[in-house]
Protein backbone atom coordinates (compact mmCIF):
# COMPACT_ATOMS: atom_id res chain seq x y z
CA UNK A 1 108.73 79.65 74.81
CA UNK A 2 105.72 81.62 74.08
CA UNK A 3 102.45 81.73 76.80
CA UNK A 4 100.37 79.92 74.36
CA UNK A 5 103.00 77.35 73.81
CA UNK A 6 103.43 77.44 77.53
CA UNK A 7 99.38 77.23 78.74
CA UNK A 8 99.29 74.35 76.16
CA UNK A 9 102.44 72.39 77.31
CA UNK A 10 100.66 72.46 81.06
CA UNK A 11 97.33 71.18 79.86
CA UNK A 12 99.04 68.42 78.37
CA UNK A 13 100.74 67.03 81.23
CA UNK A 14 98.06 68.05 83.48
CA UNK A 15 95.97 65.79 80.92
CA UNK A 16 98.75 63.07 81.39
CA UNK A 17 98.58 63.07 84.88
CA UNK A 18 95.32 63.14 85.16
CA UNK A 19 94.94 60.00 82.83
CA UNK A 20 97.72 58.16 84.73
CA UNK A 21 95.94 58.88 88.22
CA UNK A 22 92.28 57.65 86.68
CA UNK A 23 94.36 54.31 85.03
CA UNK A 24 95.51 53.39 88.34
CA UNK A 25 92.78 54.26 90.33
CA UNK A 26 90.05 52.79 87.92
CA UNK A 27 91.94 49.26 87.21
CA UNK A 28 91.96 48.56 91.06
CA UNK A 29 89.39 45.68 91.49
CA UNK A 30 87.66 46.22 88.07
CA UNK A 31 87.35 44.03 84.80
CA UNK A 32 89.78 44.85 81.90
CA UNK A 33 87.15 46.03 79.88
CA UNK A 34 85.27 48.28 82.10
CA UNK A 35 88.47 49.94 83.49
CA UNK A 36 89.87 50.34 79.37
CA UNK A 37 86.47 51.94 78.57
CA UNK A 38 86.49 54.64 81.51
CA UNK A 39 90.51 55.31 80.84
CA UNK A 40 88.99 55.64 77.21
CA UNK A 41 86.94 58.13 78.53
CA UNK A 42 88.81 59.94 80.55
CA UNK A 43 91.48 60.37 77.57
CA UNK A 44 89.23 61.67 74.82
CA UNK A 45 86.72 64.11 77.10
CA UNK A 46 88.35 64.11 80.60
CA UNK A 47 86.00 66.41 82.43
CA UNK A 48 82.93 65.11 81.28
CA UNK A 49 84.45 61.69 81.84
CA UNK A 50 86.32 61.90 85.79
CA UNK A 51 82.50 63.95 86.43
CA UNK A 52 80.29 60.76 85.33
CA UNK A 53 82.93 58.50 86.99
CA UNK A 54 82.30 60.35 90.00
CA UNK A 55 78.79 60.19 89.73
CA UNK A 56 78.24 56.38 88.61
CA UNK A 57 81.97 54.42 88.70
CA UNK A 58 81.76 53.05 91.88
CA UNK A 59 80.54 49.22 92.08
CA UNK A 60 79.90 48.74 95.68
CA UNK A 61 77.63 50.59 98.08
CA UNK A 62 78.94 52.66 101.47
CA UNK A 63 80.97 50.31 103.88
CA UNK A 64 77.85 51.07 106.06
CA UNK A 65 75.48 49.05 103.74
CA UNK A 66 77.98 46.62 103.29
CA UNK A 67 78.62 45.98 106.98
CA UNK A 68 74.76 45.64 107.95
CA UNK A 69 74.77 42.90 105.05
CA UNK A 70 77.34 40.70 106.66
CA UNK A 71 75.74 41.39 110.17
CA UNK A 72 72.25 39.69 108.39
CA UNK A 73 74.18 37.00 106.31
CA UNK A 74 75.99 36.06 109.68
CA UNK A 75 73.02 35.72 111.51
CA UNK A 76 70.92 33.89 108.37
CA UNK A 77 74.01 31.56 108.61
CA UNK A 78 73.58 30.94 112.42
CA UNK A 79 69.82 30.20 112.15
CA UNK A 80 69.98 27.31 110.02
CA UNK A 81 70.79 23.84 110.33
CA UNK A 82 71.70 24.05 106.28
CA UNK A 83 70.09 22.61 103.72
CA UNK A 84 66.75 20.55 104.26
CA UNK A 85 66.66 19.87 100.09
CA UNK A 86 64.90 16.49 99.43
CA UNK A 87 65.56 13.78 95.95
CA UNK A 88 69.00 14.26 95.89
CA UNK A 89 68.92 10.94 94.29
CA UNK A 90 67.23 13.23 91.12
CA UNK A 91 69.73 15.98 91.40
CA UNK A 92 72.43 16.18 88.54
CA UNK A 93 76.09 15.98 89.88
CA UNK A 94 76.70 19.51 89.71
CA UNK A 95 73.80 20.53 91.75
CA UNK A 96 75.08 20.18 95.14
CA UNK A 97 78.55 22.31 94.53
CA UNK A 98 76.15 25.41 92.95
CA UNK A 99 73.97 24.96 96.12
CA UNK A 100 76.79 25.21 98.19
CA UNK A 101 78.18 28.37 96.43
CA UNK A 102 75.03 29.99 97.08
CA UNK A 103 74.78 29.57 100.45
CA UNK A 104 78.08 30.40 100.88
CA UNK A 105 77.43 34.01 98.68
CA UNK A 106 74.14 34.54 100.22
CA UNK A 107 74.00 32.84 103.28
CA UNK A 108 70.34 31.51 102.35
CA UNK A 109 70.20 27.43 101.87
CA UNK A 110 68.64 24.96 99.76
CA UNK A 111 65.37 23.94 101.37
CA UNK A 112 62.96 21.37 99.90
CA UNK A 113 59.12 20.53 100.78
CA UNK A 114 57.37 23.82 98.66
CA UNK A 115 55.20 24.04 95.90
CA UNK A 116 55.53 26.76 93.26
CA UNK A 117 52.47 28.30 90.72
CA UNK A 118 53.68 29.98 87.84
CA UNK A 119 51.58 33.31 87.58
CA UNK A 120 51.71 34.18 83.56
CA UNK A 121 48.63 36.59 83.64
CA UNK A 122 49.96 40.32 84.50
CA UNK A 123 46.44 40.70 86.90
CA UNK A 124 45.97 37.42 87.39
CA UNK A 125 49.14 37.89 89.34
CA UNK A 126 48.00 41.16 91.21
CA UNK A 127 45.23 39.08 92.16
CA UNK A 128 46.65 36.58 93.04
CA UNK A 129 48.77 38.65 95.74
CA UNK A 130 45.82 40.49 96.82
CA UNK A 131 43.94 36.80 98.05
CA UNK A 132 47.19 35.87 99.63
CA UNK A 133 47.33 39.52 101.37
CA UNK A 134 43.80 39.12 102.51
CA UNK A 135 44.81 35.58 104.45
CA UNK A 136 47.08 37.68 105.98
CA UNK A 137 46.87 37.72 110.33
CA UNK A 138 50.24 39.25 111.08
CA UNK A 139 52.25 40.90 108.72
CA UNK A 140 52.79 41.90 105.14
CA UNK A 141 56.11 42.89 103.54
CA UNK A 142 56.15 44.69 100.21
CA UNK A 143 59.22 45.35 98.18
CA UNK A 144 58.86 46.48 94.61
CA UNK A 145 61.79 48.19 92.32
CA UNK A 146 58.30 50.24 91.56
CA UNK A 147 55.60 50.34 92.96
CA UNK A 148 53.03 52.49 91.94
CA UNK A 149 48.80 52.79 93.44
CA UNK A 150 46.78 52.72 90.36
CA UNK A 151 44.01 51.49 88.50
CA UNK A 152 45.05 48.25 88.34
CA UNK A 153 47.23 47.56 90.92
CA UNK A 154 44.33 48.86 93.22
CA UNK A 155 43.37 44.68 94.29
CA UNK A 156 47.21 44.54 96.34
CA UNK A 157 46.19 48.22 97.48
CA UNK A 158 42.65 47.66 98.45
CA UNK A 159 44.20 44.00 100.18
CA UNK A 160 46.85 46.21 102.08
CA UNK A 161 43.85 48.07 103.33
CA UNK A 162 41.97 45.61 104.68
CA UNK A 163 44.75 43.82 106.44
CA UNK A 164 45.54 47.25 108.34
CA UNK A 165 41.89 47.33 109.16
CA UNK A 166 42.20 43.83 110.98
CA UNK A 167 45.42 44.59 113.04
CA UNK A 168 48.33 43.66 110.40
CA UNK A 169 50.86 45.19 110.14
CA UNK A 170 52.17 46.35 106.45
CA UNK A 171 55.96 47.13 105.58
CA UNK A 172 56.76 48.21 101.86
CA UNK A 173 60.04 49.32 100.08
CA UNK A 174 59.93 50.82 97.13
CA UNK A 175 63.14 52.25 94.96
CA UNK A 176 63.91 56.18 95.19
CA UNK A 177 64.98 56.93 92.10
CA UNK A 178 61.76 54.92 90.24
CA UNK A 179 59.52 56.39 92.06
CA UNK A 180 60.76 60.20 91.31
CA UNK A 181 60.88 59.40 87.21
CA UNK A 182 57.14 57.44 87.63
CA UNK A 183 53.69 59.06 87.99
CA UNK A 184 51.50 59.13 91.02
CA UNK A 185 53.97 58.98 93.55
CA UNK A 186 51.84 61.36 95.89
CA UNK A 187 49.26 59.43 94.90
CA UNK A 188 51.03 56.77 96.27
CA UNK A 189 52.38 57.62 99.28
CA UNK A 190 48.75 59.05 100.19
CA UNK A 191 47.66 55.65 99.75
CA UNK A 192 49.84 53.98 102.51
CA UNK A 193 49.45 57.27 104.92
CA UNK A 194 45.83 56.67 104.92
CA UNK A 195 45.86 52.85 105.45
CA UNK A 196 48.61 53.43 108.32
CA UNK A 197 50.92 51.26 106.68
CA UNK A 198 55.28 51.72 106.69
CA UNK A 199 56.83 53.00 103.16
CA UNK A 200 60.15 53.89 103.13
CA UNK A 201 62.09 54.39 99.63
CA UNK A 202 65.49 52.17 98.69
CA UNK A 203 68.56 53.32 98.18
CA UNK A 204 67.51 57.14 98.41
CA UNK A 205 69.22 60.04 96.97
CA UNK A 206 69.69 62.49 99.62
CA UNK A 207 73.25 64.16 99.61
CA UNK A 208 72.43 66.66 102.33
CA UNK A 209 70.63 63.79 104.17
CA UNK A 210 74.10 62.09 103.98
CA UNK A 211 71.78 59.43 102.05
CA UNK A 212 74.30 58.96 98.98
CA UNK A 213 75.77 56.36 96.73
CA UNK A 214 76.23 55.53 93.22
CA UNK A 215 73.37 57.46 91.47
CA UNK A 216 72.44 54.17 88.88
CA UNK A 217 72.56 51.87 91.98
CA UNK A 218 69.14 50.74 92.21
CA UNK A 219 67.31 47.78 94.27
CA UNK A 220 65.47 45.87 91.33
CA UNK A 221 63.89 43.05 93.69
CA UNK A 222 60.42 42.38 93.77
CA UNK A 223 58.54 40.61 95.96
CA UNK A 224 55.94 39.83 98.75
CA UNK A 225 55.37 37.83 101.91
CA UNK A 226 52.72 37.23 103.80
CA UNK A 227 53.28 35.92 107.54
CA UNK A 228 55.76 34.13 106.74
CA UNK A 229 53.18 31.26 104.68
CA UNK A 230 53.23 32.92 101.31
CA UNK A 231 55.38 34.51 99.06
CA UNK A 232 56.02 35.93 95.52
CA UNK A 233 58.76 37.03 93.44
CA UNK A 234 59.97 37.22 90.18
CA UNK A 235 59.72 39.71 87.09
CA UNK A 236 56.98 41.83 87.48
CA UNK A 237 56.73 45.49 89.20
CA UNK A 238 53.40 46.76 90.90
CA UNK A 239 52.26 49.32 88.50
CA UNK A 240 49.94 49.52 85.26
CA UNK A 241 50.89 46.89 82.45
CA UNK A 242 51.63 50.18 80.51
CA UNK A 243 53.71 51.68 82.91
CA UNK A 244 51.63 54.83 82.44
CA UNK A 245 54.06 56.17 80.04
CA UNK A 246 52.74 58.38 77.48
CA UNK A 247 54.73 56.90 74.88
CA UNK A 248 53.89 53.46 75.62
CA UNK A 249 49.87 54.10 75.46
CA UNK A 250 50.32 55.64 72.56
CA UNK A 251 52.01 52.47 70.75
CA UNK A 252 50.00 50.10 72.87
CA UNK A 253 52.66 49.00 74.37
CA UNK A 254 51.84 46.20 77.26
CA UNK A 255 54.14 44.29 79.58
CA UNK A 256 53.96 40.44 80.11
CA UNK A 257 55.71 38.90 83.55
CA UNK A 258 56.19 35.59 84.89
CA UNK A 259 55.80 35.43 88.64
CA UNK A 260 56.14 32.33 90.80
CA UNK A 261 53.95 32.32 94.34
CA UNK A 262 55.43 29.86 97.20
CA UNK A 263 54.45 28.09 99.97
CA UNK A 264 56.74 26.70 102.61
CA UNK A 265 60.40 26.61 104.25
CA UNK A 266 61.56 29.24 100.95
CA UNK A 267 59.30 31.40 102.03
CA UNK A 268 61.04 32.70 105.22
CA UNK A 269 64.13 32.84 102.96
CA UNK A 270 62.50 35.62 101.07
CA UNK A 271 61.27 37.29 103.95
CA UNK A 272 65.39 37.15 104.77
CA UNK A 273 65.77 39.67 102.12
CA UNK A 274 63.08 41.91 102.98
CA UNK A 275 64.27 42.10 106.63
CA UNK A 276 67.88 43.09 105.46
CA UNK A 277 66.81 45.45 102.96
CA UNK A 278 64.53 46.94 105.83
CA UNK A 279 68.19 47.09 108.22
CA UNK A 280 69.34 48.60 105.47
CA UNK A 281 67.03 51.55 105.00
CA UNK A 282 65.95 52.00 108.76
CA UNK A 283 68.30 50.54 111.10
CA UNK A 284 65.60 48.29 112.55
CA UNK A 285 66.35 44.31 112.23
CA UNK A 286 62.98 42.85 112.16
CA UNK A 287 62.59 39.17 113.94
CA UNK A 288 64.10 36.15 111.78
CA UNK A 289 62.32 32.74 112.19
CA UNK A 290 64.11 30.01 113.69
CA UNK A 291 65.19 27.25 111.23
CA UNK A 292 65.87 24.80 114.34
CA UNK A 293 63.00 22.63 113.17
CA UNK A 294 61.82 22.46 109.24
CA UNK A 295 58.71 24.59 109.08
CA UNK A 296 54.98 23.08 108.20
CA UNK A 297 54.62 23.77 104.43
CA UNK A 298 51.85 22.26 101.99
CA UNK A 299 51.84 18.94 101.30
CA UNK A 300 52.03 19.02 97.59
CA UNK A 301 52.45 15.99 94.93
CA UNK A 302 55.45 17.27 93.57
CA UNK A 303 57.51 18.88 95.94
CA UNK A 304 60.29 21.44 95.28
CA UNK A 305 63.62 22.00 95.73
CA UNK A 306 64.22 26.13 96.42
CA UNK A 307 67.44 28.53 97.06
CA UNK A 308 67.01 32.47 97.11
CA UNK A 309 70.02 33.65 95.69
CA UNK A 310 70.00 37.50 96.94
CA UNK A 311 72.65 39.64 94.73
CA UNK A 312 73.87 43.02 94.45
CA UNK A 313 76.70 45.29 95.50
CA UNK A 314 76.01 45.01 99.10
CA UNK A 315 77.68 42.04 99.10
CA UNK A 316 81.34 41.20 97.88
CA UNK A 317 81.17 39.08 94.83
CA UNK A 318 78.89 39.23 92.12
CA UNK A 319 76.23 35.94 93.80
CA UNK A 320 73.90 35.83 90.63
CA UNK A 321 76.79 35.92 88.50
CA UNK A 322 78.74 32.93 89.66
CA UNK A 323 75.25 30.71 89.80
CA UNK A 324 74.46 31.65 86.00
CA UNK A 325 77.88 30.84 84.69
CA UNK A 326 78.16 27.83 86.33
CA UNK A 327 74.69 26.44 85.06
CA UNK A 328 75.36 27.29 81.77
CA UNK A 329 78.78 25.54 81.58
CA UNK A 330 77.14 22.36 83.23
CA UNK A 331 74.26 22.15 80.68
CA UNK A 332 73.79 19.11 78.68
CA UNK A 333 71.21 19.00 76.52
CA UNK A 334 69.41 22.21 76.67
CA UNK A 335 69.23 25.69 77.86
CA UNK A 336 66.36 28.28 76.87
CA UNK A 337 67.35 31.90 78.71
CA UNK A 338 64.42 34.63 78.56
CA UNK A 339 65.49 38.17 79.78
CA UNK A 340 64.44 41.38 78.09
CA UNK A 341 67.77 43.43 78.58
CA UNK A 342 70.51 40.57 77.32
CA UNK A 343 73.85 42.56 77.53
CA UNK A 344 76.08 39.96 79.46
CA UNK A 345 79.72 40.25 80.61
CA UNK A 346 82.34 38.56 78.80
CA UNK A 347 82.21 35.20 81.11
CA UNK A 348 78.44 35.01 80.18
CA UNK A 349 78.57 35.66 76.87
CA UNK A 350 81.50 32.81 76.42
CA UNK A 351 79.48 30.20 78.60
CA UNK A 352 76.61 30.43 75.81
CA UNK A 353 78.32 30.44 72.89
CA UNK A 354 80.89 27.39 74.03
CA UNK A 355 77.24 25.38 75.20
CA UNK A 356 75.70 25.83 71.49
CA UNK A 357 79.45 25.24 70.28
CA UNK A 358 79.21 22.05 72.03
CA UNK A 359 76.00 20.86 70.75
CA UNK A 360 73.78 22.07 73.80
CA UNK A 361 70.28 23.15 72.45
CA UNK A 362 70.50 26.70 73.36
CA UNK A 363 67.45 29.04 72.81
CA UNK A 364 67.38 33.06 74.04
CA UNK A 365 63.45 34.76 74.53
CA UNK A 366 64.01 38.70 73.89
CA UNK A 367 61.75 41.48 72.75
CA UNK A 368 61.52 42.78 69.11
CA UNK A 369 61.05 45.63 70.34
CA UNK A 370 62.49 47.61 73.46
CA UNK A 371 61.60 50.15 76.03
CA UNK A 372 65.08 51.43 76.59
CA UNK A 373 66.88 52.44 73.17
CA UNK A 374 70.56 52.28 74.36
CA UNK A 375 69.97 48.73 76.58
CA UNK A 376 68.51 48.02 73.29
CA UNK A 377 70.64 48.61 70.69
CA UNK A 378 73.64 47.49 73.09
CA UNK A 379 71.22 44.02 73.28
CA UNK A 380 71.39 43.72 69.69
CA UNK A 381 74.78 43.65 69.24
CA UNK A 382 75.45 40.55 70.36
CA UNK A 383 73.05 38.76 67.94
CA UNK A 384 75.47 38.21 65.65
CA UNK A 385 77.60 36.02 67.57
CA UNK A 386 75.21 34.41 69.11
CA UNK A 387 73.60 33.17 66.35
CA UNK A 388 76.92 32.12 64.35
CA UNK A 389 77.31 29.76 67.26
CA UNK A 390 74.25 28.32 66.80
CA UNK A 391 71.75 30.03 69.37
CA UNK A 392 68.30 30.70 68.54
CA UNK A 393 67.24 34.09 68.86
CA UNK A 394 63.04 33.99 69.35
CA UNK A 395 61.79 37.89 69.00
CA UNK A 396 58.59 38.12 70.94
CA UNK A 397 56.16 40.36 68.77
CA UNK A 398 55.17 43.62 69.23
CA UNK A 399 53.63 45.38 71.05
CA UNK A 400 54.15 43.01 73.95
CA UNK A 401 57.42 44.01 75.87
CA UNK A 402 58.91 40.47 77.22
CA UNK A 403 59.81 41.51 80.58
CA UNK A 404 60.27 37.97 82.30
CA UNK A 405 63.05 37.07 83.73
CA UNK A 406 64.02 33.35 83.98
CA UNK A 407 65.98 30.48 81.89
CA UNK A 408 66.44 26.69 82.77
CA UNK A 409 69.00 24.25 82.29
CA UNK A 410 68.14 20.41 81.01
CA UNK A 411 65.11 18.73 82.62
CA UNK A 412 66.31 19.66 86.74
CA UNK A 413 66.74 23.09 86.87
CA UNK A 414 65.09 26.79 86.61
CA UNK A 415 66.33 30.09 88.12
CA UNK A 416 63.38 32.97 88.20
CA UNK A 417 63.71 35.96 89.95
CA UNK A 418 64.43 39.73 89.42
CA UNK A 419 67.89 39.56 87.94
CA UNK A 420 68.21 39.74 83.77
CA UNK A 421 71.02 38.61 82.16
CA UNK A 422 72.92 41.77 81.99
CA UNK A 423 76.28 43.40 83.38
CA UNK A 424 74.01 46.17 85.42
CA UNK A 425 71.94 43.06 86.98
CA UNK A 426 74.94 41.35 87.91
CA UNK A 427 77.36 44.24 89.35
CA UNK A 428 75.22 47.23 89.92
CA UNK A 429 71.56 46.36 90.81
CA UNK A 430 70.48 44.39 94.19
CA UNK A 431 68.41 41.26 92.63
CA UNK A 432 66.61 38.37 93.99
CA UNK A 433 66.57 35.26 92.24
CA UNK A 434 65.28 31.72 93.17
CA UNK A 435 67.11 28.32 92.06
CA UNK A 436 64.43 25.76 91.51
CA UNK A 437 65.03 21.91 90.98
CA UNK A 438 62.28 19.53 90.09
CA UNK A 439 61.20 17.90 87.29
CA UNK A 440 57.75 18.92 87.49
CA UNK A 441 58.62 23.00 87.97
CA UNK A 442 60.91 22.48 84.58
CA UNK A 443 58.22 20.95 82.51
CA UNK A 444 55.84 23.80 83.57
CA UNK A 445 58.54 26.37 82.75
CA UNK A 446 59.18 24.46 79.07
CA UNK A 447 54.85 25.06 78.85
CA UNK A 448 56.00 29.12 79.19
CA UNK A 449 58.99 28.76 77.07
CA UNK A 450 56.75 27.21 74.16
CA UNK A 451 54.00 29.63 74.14
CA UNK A 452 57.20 32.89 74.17
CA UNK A 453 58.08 30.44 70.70
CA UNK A 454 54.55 30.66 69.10
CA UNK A 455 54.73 34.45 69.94
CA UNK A 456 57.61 35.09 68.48
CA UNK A 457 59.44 35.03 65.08
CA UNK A 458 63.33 33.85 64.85
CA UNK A 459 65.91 35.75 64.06
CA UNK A 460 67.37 35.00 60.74
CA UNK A 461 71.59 34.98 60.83
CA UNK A 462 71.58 36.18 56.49
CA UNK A 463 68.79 38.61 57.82
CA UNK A 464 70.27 40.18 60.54
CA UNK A 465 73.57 40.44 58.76
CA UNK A 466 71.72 42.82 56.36
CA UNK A 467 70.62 45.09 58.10
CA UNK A 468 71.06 48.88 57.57
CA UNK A 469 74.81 49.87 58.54
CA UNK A 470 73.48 52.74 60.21
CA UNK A 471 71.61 49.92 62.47
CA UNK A 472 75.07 48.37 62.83
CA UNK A 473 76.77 51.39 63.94
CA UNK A 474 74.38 52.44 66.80
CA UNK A 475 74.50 48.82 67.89
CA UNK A 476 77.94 48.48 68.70
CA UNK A 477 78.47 52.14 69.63
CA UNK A 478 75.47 51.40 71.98
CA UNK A 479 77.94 48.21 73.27
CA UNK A 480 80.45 50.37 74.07
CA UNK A 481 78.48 52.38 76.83
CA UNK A 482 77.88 48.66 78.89
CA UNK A 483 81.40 48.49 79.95
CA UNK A 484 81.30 51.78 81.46
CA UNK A 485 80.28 49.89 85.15
């Protein structure tokens, strides 16, 4: 045999080990498709492929992270008396059992006795938190996938000032890897220094810090609390509507949110995820409140039903996940799902199409145009079967990005939160999300859902099927990339 003949017989089975070793190792504990599409990989360019498994094909974080998450879920679980919901008369018979699977995922309960306000308005919401942060008489906790100090997120800055000034005392979170590819980080940072406040980045990359994990693994929660009384969450990050991106000023490019401010018992439940993202990142468990007695909320006229439903690879099974697929199989009359990168998992995808298939009114919110090309074009390629089953696709007009998150089921229920209705918000990113029930919170969501409608134009099936094939092509070669997880 000559050399050549030899060098190229080695790098053959040297390729077929190395294929053999990445199928086993890959298929442990991961979905068909997502193991097939790194094997895939591997096979056609194995060095680029085994270095960007390395780098982003692991779906949990450390065992460290994971162990300080059932050390807080433990103790969440020991500090309540469960849930304290109220109507149950009102609640539809599948309510309970997706209750109790939360609280058994997150360890947070169903509590009842708050009142929600939908914040629309991108600084009517900043404002919003800023007169909440000025009540403030004890503490402030701040946790934004970005959070940036600018023009006009100066009210929450100028707020956080003011509360140091009287004696509170301010915590804020931020993500790592954001904050790098964002401007005015020092900017930032010189901001909290000065008021004396504590910012400490998520999920940092820091290899010689020993600070390492999946390099796409990103904390995408967003919210606020304030003593405990107060709290926000949902869609929106604390930066410019623009994101300050070149790009987007020069198309005019602005962002519309929906967040939801609370008062009473959910409102320590969202301070539970703060506190163990804060173990997390410092080591330091902060002080939970007892749940031994229900806590004095607002009397409001229509009271509401509310479970935080805290997801992400920290924990073991995929808690947002679960919660969406079973609402959308339990549907009966309608479902209307807004979330501006729509690239769902097999399960998810199959729950929508058999609702429309089964005569459920089902109605998706997305963006006609989109921020992220690949998320994008990935996004698009599942119009088509969507809207052969029946679902109407609504594209929100240019140059508004939709960035809400949120979607409810019949007349009883709404989740909002941080998590879109994607395979990286259900297996890679940590999300919050909040589980509503009440008639009066639905009808107020179905108010949003019908101004998205008169902003938007739907998506014709005859149109969309003739489109460019060189559209086609980069849609489902941009599909391919999602299973990589």
């Amino acid at each position: 045999m000559l050399p050549g003949e030899t060098v190229a017989l080695l790098a053959l089975l040297a390729h077929v080990v190395i294929v053999f070793v990445a199928t086993v190792l890959i298929s442990a504990n991961r979905r068909p498709a997502a193991a097939i599409a790194w094997v895939l990989t591997i096979v056609f360019v194995p060095l680029v492929g085994i270095l960007v498994f390395l780098l982003v094909g692991f779906g949990r974080l450390p065992p460290s992270r994971r162990v300080k998450q059932r050390e807080v879920s433990e103790l969440f679980l020991a500090r309540t008396q469960g849930s304290t919901a109220q109507n149950r008369a009102d609640w539809p018979d599948w309510l309970g059992s997706a209750a109790q699977l939360n609280e058994n995922l997150g360890a947070l309960p169903m509590v009842g006795g708050n009142s929600a306000r939908l914040l629309e308005d991108y600084a009517g919401s900043i404002a919003a938190m800023a007169a909440a942060i000025d009540t403030a008489t004890d503490r402030v906790h701040v946790q934004f996938y970005i959070l940036v100090s600018d023009s006009e997120t100066a009210p929450v800055f100028d707020a956080l000032r003011r509360a140091r000034e009287r004696g509170v005392i301010v915590r804020a979170l931020s993500d790592h890897v954001s904050g790098l590819l964002l401007p005015r980080r020092r900017e930032t940072r010189a901001a909290f220094e000065m008021m004396g406040a504590e910012w400490l980045p998520m999920l940092p990359l820091r290899p010689l810090r020993g600070q390492w994990q999946r390099a796409d693994m990103r904390n995408h929660r967003k919210l606020l609390v304030v003593d405990g009384r107060i709290g926000f969450t949902g869609s929106q990050n604390l930066i410019a509507a623009s994101y300050l991106k070149p790009k987007n000023l020069r198309r005019g490019l602005r962002w519309r949110e929906l967040m939801v401010e609370f008062e009473g018992p959910v409102v320590p439940e969202l301070d539970a995820v703060f506190i163990t993202d804060w173990y997390s990142e410092t080591g330091v468990l902060l002080p939970l409140e007892s749940r031994s007695a229900p806590l004095p909320g607002p009397v409001v006229a229509s009271p509401v039903n509310a479970q935080v439903v805290p997801s992400g690879p920290s924990f073991e099974n995929d808690n947002n996940l679960k919660l969406f697929v079973l609402m959308l199989h339990q549907a009966q009359s309608r479902i209307s799902i807004t979330s501006p990168y729509f690239v769902p998992e097999e399960s998810t995808l199959l729950a929508i199409v058999t609702a429309a298939s089964r005569g459920v009114e089902v109605e998706l919110f997305v963006s006609e145009i989109g921020d992220q090309k690949l998320v994008h074009h990935a996004q698009r390629s599942y119009y088509e079967a969507l809207l052969k089953a029946g679902v109407a696709i609504y594209l929100y007009r240019e140059p508004t990005v939709l960035h809400s998150k949120h979607f409810t089921i019949d007349n009883d229920v709404a989740v909002i939160g941080s998590s879109n209705m994607d395979i990286r918000s259900f297996s890679i990113n940590m999300e919050v999300s909040v589980l509503l029930h009440g008639h009066d919170i639905v009808r107020r969501m179905r108010l949003v859902e019908d101004d998205y409608r008169a902003q938007s134009r739907r998506l014709d099936l005859d149109e969309w099927l003739a489109r460019p094939l060189g559209q086609k092509i980069g849609d489902n070669l941009a599909r391919l990339t999602s299973a990589l997880q």
